[in-house]
Protein backbone atom coordinates (compact mmCIF):
# COMPACT_ATOMS: atom_id res chain seq x y z
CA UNK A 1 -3.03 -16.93 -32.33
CA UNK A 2 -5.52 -14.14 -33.50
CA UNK A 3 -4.98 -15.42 -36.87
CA UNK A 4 -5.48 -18.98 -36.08
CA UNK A 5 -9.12 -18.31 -34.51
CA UNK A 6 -10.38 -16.86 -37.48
CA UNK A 7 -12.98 -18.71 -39.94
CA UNK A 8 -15.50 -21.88 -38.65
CA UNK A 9 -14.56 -22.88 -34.36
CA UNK A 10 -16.78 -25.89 -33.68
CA UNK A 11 -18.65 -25.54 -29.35
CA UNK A 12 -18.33 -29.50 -29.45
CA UNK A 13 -21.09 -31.85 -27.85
CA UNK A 14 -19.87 -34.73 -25.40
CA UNK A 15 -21.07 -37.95 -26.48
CA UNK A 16 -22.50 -39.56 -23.67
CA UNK A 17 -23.68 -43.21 -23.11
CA UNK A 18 -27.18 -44.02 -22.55
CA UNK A 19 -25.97 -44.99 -18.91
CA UNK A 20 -24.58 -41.09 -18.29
CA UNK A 21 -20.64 -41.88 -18.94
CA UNK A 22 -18.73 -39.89 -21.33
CA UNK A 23 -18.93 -41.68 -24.42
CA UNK A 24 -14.81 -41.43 -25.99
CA UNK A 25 -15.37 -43.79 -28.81
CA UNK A 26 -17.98 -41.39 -30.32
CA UNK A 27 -16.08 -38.29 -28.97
CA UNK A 28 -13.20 -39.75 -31.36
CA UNK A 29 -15.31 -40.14 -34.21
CA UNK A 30 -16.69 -36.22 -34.06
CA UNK A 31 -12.88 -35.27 -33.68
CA UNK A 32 -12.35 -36.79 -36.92
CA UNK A 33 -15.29 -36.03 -38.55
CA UNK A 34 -14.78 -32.11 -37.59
CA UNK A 35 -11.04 -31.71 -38.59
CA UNK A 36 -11.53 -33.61 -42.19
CA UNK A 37 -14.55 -31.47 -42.87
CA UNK A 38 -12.35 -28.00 -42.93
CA UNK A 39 -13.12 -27.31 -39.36
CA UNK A 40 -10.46 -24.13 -38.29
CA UNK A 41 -10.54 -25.26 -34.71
CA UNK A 42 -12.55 -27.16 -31.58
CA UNK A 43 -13.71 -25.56 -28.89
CA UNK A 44 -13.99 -28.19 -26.04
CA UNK A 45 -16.21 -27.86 -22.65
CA UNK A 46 -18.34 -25.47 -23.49
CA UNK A 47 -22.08 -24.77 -23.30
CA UNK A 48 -22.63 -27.10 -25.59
CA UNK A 49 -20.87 -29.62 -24.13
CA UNK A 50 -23.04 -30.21 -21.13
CA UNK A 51 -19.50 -28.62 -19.18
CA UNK A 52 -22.18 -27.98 -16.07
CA UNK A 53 -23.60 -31.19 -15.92
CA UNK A 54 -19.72 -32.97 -15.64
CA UNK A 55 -17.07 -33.38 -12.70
CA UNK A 56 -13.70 -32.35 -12.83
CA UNK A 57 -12.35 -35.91 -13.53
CA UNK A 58 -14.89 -36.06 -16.35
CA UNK A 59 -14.04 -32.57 -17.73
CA UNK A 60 -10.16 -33.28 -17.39
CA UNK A 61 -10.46 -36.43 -19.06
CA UNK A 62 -12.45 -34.94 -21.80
CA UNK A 63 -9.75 -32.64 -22.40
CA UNK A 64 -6.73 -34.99 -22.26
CA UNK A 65 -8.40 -36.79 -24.91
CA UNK A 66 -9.02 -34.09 -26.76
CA UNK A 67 -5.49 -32.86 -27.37
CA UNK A 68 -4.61 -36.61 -28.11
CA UNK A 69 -6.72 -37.11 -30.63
CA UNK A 70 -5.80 -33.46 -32.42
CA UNK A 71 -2.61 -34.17 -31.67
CA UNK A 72 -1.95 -30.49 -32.91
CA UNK A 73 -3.65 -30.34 -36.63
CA UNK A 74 -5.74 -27.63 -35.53
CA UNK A 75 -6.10 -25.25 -32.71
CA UNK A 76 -7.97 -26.29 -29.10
CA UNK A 77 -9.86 -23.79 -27.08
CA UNK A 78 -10.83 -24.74 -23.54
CA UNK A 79 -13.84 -23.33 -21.95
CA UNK A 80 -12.97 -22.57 -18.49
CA UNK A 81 -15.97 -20.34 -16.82
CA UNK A 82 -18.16 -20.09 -13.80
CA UNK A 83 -19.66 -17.56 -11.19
CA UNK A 84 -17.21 -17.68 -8.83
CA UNK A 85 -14.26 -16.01 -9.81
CA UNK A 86 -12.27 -17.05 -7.82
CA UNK A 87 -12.79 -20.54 -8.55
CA UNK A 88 -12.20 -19.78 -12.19
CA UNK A 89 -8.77 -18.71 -10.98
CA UNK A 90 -7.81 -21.61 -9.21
CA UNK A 91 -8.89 -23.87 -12.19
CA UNK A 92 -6.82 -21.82 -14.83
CA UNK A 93 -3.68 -21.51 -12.45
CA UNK A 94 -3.87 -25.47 -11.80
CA UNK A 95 -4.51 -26.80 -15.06
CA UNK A 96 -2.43 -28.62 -17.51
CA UNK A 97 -2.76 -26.48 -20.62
CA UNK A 98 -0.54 -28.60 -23.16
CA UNK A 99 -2.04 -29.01 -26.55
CA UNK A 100 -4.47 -25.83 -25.12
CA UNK A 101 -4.68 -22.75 -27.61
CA UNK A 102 -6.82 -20.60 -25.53
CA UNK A 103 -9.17 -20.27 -22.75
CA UNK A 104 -13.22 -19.06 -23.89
CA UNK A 105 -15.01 -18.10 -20.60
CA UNK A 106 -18.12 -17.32 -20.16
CA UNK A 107 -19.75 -14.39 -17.99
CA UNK A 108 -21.10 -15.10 -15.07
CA UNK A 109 -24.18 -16.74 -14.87
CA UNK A 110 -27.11 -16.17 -12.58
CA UNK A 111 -25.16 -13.72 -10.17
CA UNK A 112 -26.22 -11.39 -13.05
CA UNK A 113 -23.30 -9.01 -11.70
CA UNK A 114 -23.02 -5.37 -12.73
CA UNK A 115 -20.85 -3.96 -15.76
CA UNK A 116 -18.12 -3.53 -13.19
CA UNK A 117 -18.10 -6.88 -11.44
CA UNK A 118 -18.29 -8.37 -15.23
CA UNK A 119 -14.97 -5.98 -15.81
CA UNK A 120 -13.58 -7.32 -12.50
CA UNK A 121 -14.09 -10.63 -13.18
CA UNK A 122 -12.22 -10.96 -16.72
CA UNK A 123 -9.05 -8.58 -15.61
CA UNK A 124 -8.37 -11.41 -12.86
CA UNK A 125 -8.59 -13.84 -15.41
CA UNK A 126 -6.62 -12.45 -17.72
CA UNK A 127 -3.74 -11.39 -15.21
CA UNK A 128 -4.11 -15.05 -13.98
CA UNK A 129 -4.18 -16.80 -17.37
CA UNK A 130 -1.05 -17.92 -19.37
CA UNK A 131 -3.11 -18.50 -22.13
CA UNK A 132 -5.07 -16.08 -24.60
CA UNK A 133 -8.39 -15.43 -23.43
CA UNK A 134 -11.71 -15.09 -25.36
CA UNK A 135 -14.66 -13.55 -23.99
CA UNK A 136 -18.35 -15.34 -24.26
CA UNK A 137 -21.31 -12.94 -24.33
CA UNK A 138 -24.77 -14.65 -24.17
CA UNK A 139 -27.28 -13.32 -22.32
CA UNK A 140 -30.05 -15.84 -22.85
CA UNK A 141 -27.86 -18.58 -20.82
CA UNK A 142 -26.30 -16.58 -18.23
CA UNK A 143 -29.14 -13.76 -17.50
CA UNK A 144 -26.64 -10.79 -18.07
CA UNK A 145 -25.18 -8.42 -21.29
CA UNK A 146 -21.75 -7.34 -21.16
CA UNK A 147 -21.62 -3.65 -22.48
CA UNK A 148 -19.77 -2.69 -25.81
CA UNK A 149 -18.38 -0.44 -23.15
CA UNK A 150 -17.09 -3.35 -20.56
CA UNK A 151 -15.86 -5.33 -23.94
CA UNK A 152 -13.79 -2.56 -25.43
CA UNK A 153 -12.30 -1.81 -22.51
CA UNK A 154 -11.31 -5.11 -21.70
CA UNK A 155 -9.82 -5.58 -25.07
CA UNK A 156 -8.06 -2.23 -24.90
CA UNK A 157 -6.57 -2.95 -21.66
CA UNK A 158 -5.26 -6.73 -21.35
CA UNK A 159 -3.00 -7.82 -24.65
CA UNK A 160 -4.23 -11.96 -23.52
CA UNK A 161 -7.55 -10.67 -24.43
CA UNK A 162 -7.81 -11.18 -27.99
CA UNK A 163 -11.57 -11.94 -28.78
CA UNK A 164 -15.09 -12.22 -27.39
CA UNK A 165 -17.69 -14.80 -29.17
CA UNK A 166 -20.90 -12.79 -29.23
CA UNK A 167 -24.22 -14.53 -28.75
CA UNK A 168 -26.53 -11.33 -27.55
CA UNK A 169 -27.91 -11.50 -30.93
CA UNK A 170 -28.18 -7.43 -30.46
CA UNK A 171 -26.66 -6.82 -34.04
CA UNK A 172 -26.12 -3.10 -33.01
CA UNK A 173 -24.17 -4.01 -29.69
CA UNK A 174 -22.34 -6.64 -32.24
CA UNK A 175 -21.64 -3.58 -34.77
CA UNK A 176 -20.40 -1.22 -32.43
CA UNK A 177 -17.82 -3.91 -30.58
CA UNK A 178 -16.75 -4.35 -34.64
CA UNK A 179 -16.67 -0.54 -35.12
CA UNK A 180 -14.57 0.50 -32.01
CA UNK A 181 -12.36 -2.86 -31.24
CA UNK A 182 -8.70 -2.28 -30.96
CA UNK A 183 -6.43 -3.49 -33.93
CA UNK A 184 -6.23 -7.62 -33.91
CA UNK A 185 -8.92 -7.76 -31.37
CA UNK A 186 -11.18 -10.37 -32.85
CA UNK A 187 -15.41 -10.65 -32.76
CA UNK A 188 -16.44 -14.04 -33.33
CA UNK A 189 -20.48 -14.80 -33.67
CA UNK A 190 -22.01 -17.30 -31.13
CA UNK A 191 -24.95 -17.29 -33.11
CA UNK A 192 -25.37 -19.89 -36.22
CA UNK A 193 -28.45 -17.88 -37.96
CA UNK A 194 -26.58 -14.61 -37.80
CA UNK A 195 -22.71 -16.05 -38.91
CA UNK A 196 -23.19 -14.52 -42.46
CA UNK A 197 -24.49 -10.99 -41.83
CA UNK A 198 -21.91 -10.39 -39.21
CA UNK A 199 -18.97 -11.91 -41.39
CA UNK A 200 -20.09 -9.17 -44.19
CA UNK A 201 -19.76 -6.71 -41.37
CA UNK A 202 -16.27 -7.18 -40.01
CA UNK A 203 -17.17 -10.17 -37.87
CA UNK A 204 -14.24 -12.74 -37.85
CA UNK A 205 -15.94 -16.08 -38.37
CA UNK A 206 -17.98 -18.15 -36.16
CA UNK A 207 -18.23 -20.49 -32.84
CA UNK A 208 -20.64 -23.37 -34.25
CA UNK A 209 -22.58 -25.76 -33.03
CA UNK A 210 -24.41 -26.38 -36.39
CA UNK A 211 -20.83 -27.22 -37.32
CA UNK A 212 -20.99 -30.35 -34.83
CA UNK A 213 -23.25 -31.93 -37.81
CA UNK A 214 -21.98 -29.44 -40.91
CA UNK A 215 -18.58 -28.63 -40.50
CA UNK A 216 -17.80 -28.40 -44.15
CA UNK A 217 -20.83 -26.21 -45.28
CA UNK A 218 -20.20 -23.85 -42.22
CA UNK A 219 -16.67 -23.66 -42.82
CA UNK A 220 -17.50 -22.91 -46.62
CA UNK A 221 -19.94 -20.25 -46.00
CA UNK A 222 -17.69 -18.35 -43.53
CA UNK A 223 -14.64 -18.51 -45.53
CA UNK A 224 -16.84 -17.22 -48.80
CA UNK A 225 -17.99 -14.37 -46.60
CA UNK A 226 -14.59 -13.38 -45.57
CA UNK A 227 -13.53 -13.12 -48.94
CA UNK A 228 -16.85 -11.02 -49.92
CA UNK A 229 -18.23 -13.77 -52.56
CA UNK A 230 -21.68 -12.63 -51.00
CA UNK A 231 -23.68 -14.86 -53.52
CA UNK A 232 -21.60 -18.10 -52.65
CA UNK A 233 -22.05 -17.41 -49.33
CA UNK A 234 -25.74 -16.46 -48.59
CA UNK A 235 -26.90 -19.55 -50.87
CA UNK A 236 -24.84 -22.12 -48.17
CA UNK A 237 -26.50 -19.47 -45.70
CA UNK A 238 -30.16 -20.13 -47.01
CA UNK A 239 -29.96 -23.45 -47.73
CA UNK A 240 -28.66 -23.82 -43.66
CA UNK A 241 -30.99 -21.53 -42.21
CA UNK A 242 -34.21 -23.99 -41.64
CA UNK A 243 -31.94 -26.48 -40.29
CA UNK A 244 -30.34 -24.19 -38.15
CA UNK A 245 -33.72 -23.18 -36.57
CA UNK A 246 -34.75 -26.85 -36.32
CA UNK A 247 -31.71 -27.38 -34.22
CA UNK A 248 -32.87 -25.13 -31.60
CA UNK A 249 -36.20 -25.61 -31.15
CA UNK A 250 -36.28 -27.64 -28.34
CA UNK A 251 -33.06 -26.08 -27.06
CA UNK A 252 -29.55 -26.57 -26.76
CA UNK A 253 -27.56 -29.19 -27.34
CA UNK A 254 -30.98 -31.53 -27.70
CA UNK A 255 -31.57 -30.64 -31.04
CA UNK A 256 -27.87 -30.86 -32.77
CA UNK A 257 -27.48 -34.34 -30.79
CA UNK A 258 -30.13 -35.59 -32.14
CA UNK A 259 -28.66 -34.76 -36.19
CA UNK A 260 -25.54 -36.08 -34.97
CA UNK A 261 -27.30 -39.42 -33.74
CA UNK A 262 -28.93 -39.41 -37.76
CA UNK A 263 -25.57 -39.01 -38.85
CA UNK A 264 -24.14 -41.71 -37.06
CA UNK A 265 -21.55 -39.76 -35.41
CA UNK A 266 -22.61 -39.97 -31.52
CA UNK A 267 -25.70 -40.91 -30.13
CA UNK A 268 -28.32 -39.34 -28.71
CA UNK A 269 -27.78 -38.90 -24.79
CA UNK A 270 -28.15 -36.22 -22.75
CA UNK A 271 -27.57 -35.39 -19.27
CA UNK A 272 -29.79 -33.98 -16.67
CA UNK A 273 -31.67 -31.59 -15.81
């Protein structure tokens, strides 16, 4: 599985009607659009994906459809996360994981929990969890870091923990996870803008969602920087950069919706708040 989650992972958007419903027609199309353009694998129900803003029926059906339309061509990662642990638990030990590669779940949000309750946390969901897990660091959503410290020893400790997507955009926390992770343990960037420079420094590819819109020229950069063909990759890098920014400007997932919409690919629809 380790080796299967290296390279370009796509956080997915839901396409959404303009009357709030989840939008599978477009939902299809992205599918498609992502696994022809050299995406490695999908990452459903995450951030991105307005998870927060949906119901269980809605996320469930979201994922059904998922692993039918993949129908196993490329791996599926499930985002399964909250702030109640507990409730994370009884999610992952009632779910339906066929067609389901791995879970990614996110810290805690707004609880903003101490290094030990962030420990706490994961080593019930990985002794819960049939699947592999993969950790999700970003403090700018969820108000709290998790320690290199916390990170390594989570990935020293529980075998079904076999990555973390970092999004601190601390590039010395991100180095020193890199530096000290145990053998296999992968360290996936959560950040577009800084994909390249953490490839060239051990980093094991990316979670994208500039690869919602550019799947192919993400995927290309990522695999040129694992192979060290540093000029192939930083002039895909430079060329994506000012996009990348534009995507963000007026947040997350507004700006890569809208591309998508210019694309054709989904339209533009998002949910409150």
């Amino acid at each position: 599985m380790n080796n299967k989650l290296k390279g370009t992972g796509v956080a997915m958007v839901t396409p959404f009607h303009k009357y709030g419903t989840v939008d599978f027609n477009s939902l299809g199309r992205l599918i498609e659009h992502l696994i022809h353009n050299s995406t490695d694998y999908l990452v459903v129900l995450g951030t991105t994906g307005e998870t927060a803003t949906m119901s269980k029926d809605e996320r469930n059906a979201v994922k059904d459809f998922v692993v039918e339309t993949v129908d196993s061509r490329v791996p599926v990662v499930l985002g399964i996360g909250g702030n109640n642990t507990q409730e994370v638990i009884t999610v992952i030990t009632s779910s339906d994981f066929s067609g389901i590669d791995a879970i990614l779940s996110v810290t805690p949000y707004y609880n903003k929990p101490q290094q030990k309750g962030l420990y706490y946390h994961y080593r019930n969901i990985a002794t819960a969890s049939p699947l592999p897990v993969i950790l999700y660091n970003v403090p700018g959503r969820t108000g709290v870091n998790m320690s290199v410290e916390t990170t390594l020893r989570l990935a020293e400790e529980f075998n079904n923990i076999i990555a973390i997507k970092e999004a601190s955009g601390d590039m010395m926390q991100i180095m020193q996870i890199i530096n000290n992770r145990p053998e296999g343990f992968l360290v996936i960037s959560g950040d577009d803008a800084l994909t390249l420079p953490l490839v060239l420094m051990g980093a094991d590819g990316v979670i994208s969602v500039a690869a919602n819109a550019f799947p192919q020229e993400m995927s290309d950069m990522v695999k040129f920087g694992l192979k060290g063909k540093i000029k192939e990759a930083s002039k895909i890098h430079y060329a994506l950069l000012p996009l990348i920014e534009a995507l963000f400007l007026d947040g997350s997932p507004a700006g890569i919706k809208a591309t998508l919409e210019i694309l054709g690919i989904c339209p533009n629809n998002l949910r409150l708040p």
